[in-house]
Structure formats: structure tokens, C-alpha cells
Protein backbone atom coordinates (compact mmCIF):
# COMPACT_ATOMS: atom_id res chain seq x y z
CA UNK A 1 -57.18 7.35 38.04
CA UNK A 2 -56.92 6.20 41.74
CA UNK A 3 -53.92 7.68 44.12
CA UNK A 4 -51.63 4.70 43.83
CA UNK A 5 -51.33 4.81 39.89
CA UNK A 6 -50.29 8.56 40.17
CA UNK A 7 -47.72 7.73 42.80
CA UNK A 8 -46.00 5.40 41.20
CA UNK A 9 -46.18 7.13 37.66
CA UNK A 10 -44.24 9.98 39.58
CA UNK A 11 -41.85 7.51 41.17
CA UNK A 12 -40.99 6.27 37.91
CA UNK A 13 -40.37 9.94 36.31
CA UNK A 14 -38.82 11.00 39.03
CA UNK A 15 -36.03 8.05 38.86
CA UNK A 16 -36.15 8.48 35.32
CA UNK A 17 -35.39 11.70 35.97
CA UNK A 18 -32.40 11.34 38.49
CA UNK A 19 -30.93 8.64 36.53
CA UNK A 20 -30.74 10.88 33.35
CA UNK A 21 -28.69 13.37 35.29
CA UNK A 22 -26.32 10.60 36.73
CA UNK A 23 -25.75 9.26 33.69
CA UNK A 24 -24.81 12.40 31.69
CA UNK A 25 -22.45 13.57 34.77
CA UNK A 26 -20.24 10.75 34.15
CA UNK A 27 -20.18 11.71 30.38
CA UNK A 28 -17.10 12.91 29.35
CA UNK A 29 -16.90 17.08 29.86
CA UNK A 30 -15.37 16.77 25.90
CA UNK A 31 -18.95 15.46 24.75
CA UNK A 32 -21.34 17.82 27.10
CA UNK A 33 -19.63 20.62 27.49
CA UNK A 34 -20.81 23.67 24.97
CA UNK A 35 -18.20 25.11 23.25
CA UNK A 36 -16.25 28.21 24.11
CA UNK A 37 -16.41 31.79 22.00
CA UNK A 38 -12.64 31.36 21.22
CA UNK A 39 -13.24 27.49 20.20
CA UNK A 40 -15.93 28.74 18.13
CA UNK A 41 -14.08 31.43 16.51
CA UNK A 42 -10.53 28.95 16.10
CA UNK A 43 -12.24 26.44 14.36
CA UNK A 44 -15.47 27.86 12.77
CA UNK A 45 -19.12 26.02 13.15
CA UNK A 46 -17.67 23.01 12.24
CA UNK A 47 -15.70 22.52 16.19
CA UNK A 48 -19.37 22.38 17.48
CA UNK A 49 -20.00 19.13 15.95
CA UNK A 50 -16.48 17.25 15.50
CA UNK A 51 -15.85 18.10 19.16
CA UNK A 52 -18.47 15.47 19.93
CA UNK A 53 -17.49 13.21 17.33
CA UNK A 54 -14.33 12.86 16.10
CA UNK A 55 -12.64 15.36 18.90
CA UNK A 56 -8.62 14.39 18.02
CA UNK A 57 -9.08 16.47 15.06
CA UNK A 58 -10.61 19.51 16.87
CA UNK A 59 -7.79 19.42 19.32
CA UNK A 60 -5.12 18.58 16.86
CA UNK A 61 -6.35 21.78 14.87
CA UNK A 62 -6.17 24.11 17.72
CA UNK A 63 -2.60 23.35 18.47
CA UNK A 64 -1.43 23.90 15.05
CA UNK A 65 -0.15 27.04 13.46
CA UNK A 66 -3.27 27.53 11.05
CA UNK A 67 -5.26 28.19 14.24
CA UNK A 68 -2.70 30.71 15.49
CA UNK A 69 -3.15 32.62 11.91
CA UNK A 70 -7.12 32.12 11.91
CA UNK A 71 -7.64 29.99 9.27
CA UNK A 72 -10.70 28.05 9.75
CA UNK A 73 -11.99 24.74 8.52
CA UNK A 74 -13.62 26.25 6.13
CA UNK A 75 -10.34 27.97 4.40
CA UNK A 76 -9.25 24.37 4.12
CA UNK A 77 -11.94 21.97 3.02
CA UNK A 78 -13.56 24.42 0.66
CA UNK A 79 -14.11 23.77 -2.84
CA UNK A 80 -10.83 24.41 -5.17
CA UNK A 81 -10.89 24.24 -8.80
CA UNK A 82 -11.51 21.01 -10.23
CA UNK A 83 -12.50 19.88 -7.09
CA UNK A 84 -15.89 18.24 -6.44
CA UNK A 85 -18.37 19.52 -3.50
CA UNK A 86 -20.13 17.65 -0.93
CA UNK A 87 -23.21 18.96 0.58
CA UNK A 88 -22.10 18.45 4.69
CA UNK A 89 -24.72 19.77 7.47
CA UNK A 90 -25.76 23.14 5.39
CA UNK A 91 -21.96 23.65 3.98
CA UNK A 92 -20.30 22.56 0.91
CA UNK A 93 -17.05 21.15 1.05
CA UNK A 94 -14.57 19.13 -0.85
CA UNK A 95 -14.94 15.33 -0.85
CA UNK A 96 -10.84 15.62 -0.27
CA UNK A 97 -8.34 18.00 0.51
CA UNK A 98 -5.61 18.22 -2.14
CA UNK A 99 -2.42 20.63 -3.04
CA UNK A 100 -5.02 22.44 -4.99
CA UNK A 101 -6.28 23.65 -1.34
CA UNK A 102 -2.99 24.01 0.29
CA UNK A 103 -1.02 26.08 -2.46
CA UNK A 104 -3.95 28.34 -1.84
CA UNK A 105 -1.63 30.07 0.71
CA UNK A 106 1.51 27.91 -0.18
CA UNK A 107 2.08 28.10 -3.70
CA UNK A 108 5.79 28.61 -4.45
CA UNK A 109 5.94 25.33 -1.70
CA UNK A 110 3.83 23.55 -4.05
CA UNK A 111 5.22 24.77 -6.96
CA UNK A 112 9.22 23.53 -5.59
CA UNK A 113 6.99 20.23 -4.64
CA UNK A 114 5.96 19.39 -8.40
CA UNK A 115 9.35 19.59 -9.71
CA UNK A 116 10.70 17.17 -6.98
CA UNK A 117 11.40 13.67 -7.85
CA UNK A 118 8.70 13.01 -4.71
CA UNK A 119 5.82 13.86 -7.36
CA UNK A 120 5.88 12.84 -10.30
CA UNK A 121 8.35 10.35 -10.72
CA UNK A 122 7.52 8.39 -7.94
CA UNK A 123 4.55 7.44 -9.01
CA UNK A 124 5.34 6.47 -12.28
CA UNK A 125 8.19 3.98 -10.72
CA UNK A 126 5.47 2.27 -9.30
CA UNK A 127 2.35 2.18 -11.71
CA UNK A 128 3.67 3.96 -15.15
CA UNK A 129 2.99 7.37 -16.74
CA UNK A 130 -0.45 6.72 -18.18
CA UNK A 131 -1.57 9.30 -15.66
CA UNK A 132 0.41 11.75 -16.85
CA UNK A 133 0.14 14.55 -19.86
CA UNK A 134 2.84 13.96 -22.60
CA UNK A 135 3.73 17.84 -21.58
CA UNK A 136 4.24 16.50 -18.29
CA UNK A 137 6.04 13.95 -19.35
CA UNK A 138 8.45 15.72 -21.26
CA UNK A 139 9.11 18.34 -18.80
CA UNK A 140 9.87 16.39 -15.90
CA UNK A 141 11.94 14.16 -18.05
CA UNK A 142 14.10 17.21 -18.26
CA UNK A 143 14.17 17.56 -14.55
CA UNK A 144 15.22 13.80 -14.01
CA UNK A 145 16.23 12.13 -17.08
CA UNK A 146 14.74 8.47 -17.26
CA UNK A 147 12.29 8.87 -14.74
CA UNK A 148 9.16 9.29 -16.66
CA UNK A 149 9.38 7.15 -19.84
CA UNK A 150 9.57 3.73 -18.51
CA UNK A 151 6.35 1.33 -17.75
CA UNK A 152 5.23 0.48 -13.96
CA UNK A 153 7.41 -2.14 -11.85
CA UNK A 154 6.96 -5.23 -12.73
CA UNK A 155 6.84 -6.02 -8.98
CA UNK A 156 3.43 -4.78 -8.76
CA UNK A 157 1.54 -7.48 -10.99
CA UNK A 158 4.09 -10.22 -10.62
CA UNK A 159 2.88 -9.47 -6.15
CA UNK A 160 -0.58 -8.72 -6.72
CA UNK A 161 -2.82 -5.99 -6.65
CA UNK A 162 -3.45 -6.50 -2.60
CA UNK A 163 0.26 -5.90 -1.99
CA UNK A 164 0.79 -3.32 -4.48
CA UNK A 165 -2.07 -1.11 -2.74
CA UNK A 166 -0.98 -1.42 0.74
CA UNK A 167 2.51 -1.56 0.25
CA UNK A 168 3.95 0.24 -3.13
CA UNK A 169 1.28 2.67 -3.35
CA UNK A 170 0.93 3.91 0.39
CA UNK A 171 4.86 5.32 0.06
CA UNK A 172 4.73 6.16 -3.76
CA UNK A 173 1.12 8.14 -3.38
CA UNK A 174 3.00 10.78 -2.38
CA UNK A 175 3.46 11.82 -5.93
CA UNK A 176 -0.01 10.40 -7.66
CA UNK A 177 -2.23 12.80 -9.40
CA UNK A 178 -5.76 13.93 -8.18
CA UNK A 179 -8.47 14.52 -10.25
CA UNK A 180 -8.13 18.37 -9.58
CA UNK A 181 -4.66 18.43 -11.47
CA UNK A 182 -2.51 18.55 -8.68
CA UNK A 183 -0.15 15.91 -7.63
CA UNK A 184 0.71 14.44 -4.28
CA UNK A 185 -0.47 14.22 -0.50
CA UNK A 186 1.30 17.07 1.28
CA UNK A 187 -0.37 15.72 4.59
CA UNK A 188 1.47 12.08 4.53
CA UNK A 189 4.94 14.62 5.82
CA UNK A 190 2.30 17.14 7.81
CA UNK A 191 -0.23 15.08 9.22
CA UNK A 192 -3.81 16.12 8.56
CA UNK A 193 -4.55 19.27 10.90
CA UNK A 194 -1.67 19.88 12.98
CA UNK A 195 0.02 20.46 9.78
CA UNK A 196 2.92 20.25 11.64
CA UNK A 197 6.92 21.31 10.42
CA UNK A 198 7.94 19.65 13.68
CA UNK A 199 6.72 16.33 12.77
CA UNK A 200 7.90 17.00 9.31
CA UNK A 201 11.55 17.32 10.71
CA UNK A 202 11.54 13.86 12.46
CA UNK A 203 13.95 11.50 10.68
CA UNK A 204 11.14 9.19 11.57
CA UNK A 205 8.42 10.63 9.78
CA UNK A 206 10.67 10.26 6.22
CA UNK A 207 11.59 6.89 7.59
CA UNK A 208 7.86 5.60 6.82
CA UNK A 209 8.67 5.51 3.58
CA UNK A 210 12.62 5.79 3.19
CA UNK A 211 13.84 2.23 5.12
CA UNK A 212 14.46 -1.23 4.18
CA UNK A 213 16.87 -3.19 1.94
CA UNK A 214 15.78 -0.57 -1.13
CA UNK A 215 16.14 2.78 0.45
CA UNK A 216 18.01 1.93 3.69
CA UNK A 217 17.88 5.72 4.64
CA UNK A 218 16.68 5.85 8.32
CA UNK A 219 18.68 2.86 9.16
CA UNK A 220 22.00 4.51 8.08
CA UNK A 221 21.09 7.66 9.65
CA UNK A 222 20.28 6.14 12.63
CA UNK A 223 23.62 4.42 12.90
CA UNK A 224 25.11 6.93 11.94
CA UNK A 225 26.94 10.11 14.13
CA UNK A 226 24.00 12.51 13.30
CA UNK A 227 21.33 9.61 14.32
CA UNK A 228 22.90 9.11 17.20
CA UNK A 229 23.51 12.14 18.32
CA UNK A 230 19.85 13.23 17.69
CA UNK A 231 18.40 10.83 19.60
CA UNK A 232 20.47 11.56 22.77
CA UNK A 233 19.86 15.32 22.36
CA UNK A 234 16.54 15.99 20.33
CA UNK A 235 15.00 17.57 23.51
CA UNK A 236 17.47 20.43 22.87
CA UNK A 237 16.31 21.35 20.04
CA UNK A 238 14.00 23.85 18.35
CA UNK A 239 11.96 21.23 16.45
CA UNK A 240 9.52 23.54 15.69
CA UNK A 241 11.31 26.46 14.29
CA UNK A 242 10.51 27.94 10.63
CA UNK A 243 12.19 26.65 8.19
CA UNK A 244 12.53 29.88 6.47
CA UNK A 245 14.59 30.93 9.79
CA UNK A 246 16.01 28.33 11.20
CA UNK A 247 19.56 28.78 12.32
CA UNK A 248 22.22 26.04 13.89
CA UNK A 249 21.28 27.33 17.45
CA UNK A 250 17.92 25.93 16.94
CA UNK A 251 19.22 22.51 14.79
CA UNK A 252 22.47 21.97 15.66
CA UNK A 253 21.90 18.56 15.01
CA UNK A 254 20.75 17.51 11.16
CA UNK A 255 17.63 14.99 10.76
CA UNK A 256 16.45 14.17 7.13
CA UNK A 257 15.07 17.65 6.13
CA UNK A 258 17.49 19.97 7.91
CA UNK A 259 19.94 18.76 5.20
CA UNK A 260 17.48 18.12 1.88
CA UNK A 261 15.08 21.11 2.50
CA UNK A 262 15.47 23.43 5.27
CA UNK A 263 16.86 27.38 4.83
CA UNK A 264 19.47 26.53 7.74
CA UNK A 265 21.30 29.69 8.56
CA UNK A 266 19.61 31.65 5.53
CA UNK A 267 19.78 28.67 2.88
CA UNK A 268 17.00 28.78 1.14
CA UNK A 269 13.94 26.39 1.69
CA UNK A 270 13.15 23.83 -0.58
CA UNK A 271 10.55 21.66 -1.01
CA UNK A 272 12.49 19.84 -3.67
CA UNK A 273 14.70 16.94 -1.86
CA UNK A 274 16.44 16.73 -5.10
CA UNK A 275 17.66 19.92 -5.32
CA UNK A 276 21.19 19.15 -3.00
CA UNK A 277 21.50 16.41 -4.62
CA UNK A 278 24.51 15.31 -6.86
CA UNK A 279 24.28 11.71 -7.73
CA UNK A 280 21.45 9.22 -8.41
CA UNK A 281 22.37 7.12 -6.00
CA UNK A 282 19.27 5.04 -6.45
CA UNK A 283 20.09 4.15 -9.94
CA UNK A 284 21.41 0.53 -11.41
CA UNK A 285 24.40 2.27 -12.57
CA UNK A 286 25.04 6.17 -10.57
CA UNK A 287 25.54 8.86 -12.78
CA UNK A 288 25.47 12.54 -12.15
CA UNK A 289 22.20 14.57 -11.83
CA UNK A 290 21.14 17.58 -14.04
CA UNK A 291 23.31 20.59 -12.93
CA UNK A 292 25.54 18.58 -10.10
CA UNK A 293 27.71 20.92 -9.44
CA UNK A 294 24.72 23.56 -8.33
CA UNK A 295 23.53 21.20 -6.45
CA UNK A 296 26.38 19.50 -4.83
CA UNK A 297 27.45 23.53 -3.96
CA UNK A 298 24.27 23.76 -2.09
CA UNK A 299 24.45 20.58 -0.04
CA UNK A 300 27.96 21.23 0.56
CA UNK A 301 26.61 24.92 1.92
CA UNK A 302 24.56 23.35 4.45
CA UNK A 303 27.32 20.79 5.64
CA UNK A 304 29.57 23.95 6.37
CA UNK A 305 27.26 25.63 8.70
CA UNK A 306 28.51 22.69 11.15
CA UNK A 307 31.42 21.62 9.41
CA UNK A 308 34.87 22.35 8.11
CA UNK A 309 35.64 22.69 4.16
CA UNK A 310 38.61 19.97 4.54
CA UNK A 311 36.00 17.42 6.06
CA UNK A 312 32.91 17.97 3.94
CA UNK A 313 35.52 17.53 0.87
CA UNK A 314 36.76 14.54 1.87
CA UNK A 315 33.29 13.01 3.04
CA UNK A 316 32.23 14.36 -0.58
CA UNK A 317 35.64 12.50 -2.14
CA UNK A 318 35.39 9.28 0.01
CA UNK A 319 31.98 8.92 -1.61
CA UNK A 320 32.58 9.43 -5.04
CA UNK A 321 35.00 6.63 -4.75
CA UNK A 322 32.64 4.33 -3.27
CA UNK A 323 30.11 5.67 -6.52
CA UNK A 324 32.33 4.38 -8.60
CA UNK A 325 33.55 1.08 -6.92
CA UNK A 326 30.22 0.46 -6.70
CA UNK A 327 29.44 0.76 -10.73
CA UNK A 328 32.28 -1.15 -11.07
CA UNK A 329 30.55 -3.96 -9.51
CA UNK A 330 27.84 -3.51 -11.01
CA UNK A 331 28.81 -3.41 -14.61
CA UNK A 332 30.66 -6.12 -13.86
CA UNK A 333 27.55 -7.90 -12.84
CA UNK A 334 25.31 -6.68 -15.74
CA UNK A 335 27.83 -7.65 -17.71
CA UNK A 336 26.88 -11.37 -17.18
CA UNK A 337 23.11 -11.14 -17.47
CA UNK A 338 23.98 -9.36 -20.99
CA UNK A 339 25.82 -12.01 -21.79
CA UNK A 340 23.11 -14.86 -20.89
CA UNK A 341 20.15 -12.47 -22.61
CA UNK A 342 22.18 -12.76 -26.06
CA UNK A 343 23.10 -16.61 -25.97
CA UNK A 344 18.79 -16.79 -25.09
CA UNK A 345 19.35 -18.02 -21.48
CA UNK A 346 17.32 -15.21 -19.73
CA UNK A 347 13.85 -15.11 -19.39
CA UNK A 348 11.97 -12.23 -20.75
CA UNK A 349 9.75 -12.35 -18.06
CA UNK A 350 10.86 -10.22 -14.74
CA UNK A 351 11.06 -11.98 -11.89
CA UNK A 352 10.87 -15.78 -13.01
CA UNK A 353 14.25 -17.10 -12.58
CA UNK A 354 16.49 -17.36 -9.57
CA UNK A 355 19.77 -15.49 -11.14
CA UNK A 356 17.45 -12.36 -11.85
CA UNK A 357 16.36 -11.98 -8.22
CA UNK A 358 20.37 -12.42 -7.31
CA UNK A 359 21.10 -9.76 -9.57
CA UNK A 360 18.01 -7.31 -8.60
CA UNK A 361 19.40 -7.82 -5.02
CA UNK A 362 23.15 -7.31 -5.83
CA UNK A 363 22.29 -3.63 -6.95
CA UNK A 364 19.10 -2.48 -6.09
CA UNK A 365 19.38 -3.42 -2.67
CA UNK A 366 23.04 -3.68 -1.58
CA UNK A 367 24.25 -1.14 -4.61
CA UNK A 368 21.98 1.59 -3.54
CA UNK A 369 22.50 0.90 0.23
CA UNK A 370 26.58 1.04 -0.38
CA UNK A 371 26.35 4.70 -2.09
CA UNK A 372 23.22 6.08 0.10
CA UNK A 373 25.84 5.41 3.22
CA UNK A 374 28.99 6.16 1.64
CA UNK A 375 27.44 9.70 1.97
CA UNK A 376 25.62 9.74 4.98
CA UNK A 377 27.86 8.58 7.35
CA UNK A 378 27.36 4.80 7.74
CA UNK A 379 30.05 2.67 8.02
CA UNK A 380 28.57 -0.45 8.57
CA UNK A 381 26.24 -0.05 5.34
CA UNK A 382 28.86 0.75 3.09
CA UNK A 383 30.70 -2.63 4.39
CA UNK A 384 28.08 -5.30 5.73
CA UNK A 385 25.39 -4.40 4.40
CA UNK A 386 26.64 -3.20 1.03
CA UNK A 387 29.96 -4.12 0.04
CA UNK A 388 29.66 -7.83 1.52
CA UNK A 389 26.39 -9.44 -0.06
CA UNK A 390 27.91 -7.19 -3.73
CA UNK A 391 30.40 -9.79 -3.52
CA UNK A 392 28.17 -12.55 -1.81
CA UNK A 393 25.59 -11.85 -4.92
CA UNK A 394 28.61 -11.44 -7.48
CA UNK A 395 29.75 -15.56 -6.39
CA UNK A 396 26.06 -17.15 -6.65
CA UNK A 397 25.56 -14.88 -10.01
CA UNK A 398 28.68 -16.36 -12.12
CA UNK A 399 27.28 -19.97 -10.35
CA UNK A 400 23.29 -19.49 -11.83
CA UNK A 401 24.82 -18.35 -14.96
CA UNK A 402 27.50 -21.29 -15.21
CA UNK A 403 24.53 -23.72 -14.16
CA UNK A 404 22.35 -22.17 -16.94
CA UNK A 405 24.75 -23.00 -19.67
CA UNK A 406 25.62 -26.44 -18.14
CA UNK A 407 21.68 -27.44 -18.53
CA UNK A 408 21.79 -25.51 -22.28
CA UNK A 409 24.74 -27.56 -23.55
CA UNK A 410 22.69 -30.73 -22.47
């Protein structure tokens, strides 16, 4: 081997060399940098290889209140009853974390969770209760009468399976059953690993799900007082606070939860939105929930931490009239599609004639949006969005059902 070949063999290494180094310094420090004893001990084994790859989570993790209390990774993602492992890099883990994992710590959370029309029930409204035991059946049948024994929408067929996935199913999964026995998603509220009861409080995080013509929720709170005020002020308040002690001084400003599940001033957390609840407001025709009175005593408790008795009554009154105006309506309305299903006018198929979307409109959209804001303080959506298309709806359904029996007496 002559001079000139070993010169440029070390040129070559030598560049190879330098370029190596140039290349990695302009790396990002998140990807080269070794990780720290107190990383390490935060997170477990498992920060020394998502900190290269999927770093948000690493990151999100260390910020959230598990870290704080040492629970690892590990504590999290390992294998729970009725769970299934997966062999990951030496460690097995669960191919999913479920409730089964997180009542590990929170169980009476959990256990205020199950009986919540969020579980259960809501995914039955959307696919049926085949999934369900007939125990559980029957017992949360008890809890909310009517909201177990019924077949799945018949939205979700009559749309497709494509729409019913990534639309119906996204909200309603927060009640389906895994494979573990435990129902829901408690990470669609908390986010994956912040696990955060900040981002639980946002009205915005229950508006993923609660908004639009059905379940107008986050639009009437954001038009209403409360909504407005929160958004002007939010910075001033102590989003983060436990719920457990949570006082007006660190919400003195409701969102969503504040009123439906928080322990304001020494309440009493819930994780049961149904528990201050009166009315089924959501229903075709309102009537009162199982123990009403408890409950509308307990919402009324958390209305007084901010309020006077003489207002929350009459807020309370005002919308018990507007309950029953709106049955009124309604009645009045069923009334007529009664009428046509006896004389055989109606189809028995859902969704296949133009007077049965008027009348799924009139109350499961306007209806529901005329109670939902009686009560939370939206004026407009009691009148122009509720009350108006009721009687808009109420005109074209006496016209369908007039044209129907002009074309049967043909």
C-alpha cells in the first residue's frame, strides 16, 4: 500500500469523522442528551427510551401530579385483572390502559363513575345493551329508568358504519365496556399522562362532546353570564385546585364541573354528573329523575355558595315552567304522529319520511335545547333557538301530516 492510498483513506475518516460530530451537534439536545437521575427516577426506565421517541409524553408525565406522588409508568401500564400483557423491551405491560388500572388508586372515583349516566347508558343510546350483563342491566335501569332496555339508534345504520365510528362512538365511548370488565375512558376528560383536573375543569374539554343542535351545552354556557364571565377572567382562577378542596376563592366563577362534580366549599365530589340533577332534560317528554328532590337540594347547595336563596329559587321555578311548556309542545306534537301511526300513514322505518325528521328536530333538538337553557342561563336558547323552530316545526308538522292524508284519500 503506497503513501497516497493511506493519505487519502485518512482524509476520508477524518471528514467522516468531523462530519459525524457536526451532524449530531445540530441534533436536538431532547434526542442526545442522556437522561438525568431525577428523570430516571420520575418516570422509571421507560423515560430513557420515549424521551427519544415519542418525548410529548415524557414531558407531559413529568408535569402531572402522578410524577409529584412517584408513580411511575410502570404503576400505570401494568397488567390489571382481566387485562392482557404485552411483552415491550424486557417489561410486560398492558396492550391498554383501562379504569381497571386507574381505580387501582381511585376506586370510590370509579366506583361514582359506573353509576353515572356517562357509563353505561351512553353507550347503549348509541349501539344497544348487548354488551351488557342482564345484572347490569337491571341495576342501572334502577339508576336511570329507560336507559338500558331500548335497542341502538337507529341513526347509526340508517348513516353508516363510517359515521357511526368517528362520530357517535368517539363521544359515547366514554361509557363502552373493555374486555377487563370495566367501563369507560377516564382519559377522554384527563388526557393521557398529564392526567390533568385542570383540563378536566375547562367548559371546553366537556364541550367535545356536549355541543350542537342535540346537547347545545357549551353553546348556552358560553352565552351565557357564567361563560362569559369565565372567559374574561379564567386567568384568575385556581384551575388547578383539588376538587376535594376547592373553595369559591379559587372558582369563583362555575365552568361545567364546578357545578355537576366538584366538592366546592366542602360539597362533596362526584364523579356522577347525574347526581345534581333533577330533570331529564334530554328526554322526548321531561320527567323527574330518581330521588329529585336529593338531587335538586344538592345542585341548589352549590348555586348558594355564589348565590342568594330568592334567586336560585326563582332560576329553579322559571325553569320548571319552561319543563313543562315545553312537554306541552311536545305532546302536542306526538300527539299527531300517534294519530298518523294508527290511521297506517307512518312508516315503520326510522328515518324514511320527511314529517319524522320534522318531528325528531322539533324535540330532540329544539326541546332539549329549550329546557338545557331554561336552566343554565341562556336566554337566547330558550327563545331562538328553542322556543322559535318548536313552533316553526309544530306549522310544517300539521302540513306533512295534512299532505299525508290528502295523498291517502286519493
Amino acid at each position: 500500500m503506497n503513501f497516497r492510498a493511506v493519505f487519502i483513506a485518512i482524509v476520508i475518516g477524518t471528514a467522516l469523522i468531523v462530519s459525524a460530530f457536526v451532524i449530531n451537534s445540530l441534533r436536538p439536545a431532547i434526542v442526545v442528551g442522556q437522561p438525568n437521575v431525577d428523570l430516571v427516577k420520575a418516570s422509571g426506565k421507560c423515560a430513557e427510551c420515549h424521551r427519544n421517541n415519542q418525548y410529548s409524553i415524557v414531558h407531559e408525565y413529568e408535569m402531572s401530579k402522578h410524577a409529584t406522588k412517584g408513580v411511575t409508568c410502570l404503576d400505570c401500564h401494568q397488567v390489571a385483572t382481566g387485562q392482557t400483557g404485552t411483552n415491550h423491551n424486557g417489561f410486560v405491560i398492558n396492550s391498554g390502559v383501562t379504569p381497571a388500572n386507574c381505580k387501582t388508586c381511585h376506586a370510590a372515583v370509579y366506583d361514582q363513575f359506573v353509576r353515572s349516566r356517562h357509563a353505561a347508558p351512553s353507550w347503549v343510546a348509541v349501539v344497544g345493551n348487548q354488551d351488557f350483563s342482564p345484572e347490569m342491566i337491571e341495576q342501572m335501569e334502577k339508576l336511570h329508568p329507560g336507559s338500558m332496555k331500548r335497542p341502538g339508534h337507529p341513526l347509526t345504520k340508517i348513516e353508516g358504519e363510517s359515521a357511526a365510528k368517528s362520530g357517535c362512538i368517539t363521544c359515547h365511548a366514554i361509557g363502552k365496556p373493555n374486555a377487563d370488565g370495566t367501563i369507560g375512558n377516564c382519559t377522554l376528560c384527563h388526557t393521557r399522562h398529564t392526567s390533568s383536573v385542570e383540563l378536566a375543569r375547562m367548559p371546553s374539554t366537556c364541550g367535545q362532546c356536549h355541543l350542537g343542535p342535540d346537547h347545545s351545552q357549551i353553546e348556552i354556557y358560553t352565552q351565557s353570564k357564567h361563560g362569559i364571565i369565565f372567559a374574561a377572567q379564567k386567568d384568575l382562577l385556581n384551575l388547578k385546585a383539588p376538587s376535594d378542596s376547592l373553595t369559591t376563592k379559587d372558582m369563583f366563577i362555575p365552568t361545567c364541573a364546578t357545578c355537576h362534580m366538584s366538592g366546592l366549599n366542602g360539597s362533596g365530589v362526584t364523579h356522577d354528573p347525574s347526581e345534581r340533577l333533577s330533570y331529564n332534560l334530554f328526554a322526548e317528554v321531561t320527567t323527574l329523575r330518581p330521588n329529585a328532590d336529593r338531587a335538586q337540594d344538592k345542585m341548589k347547595h352549590i348555586c348558594l355558595q355564589c348565590h342568594t336563596p330568592p334567586l336560585v329559587d326563582r332560576i329553579y321555578k322559571e325553569g320548571a315552567a319552561v319543563v313543562d311548556a315545553t312537554n306541552e309542545k311536545v305532546l302536542a306534537a306526538k300527539s299527531i304522529m300517534d294519530a298518523l301511526k294508527a290511521e297506517g300513514l307512518l312508516s315503520t322505518n326510522a328515518f324514511s319520511m320527511p314529517i319524522q325528521f320534522t318531528y325528531f328536530d322539533l324535540w330532540h333538538y329544539y326541546g332539549r335545547t329549550a329546557k338545557h337553557a331554561a336552566f343554565m342561563g341562556g336566554a337566547d336558547y330558550v327563545q331562538w333557538h328553542g322556543n322559535y323552530p318548536i313552533l316553526e316545526q309544530t306549522v310544517e308538522l300539521k302540513e306533512q301530516a295534512a299532505q299525508l292524508r290528502r295523498e291517502n284519500a286519493k
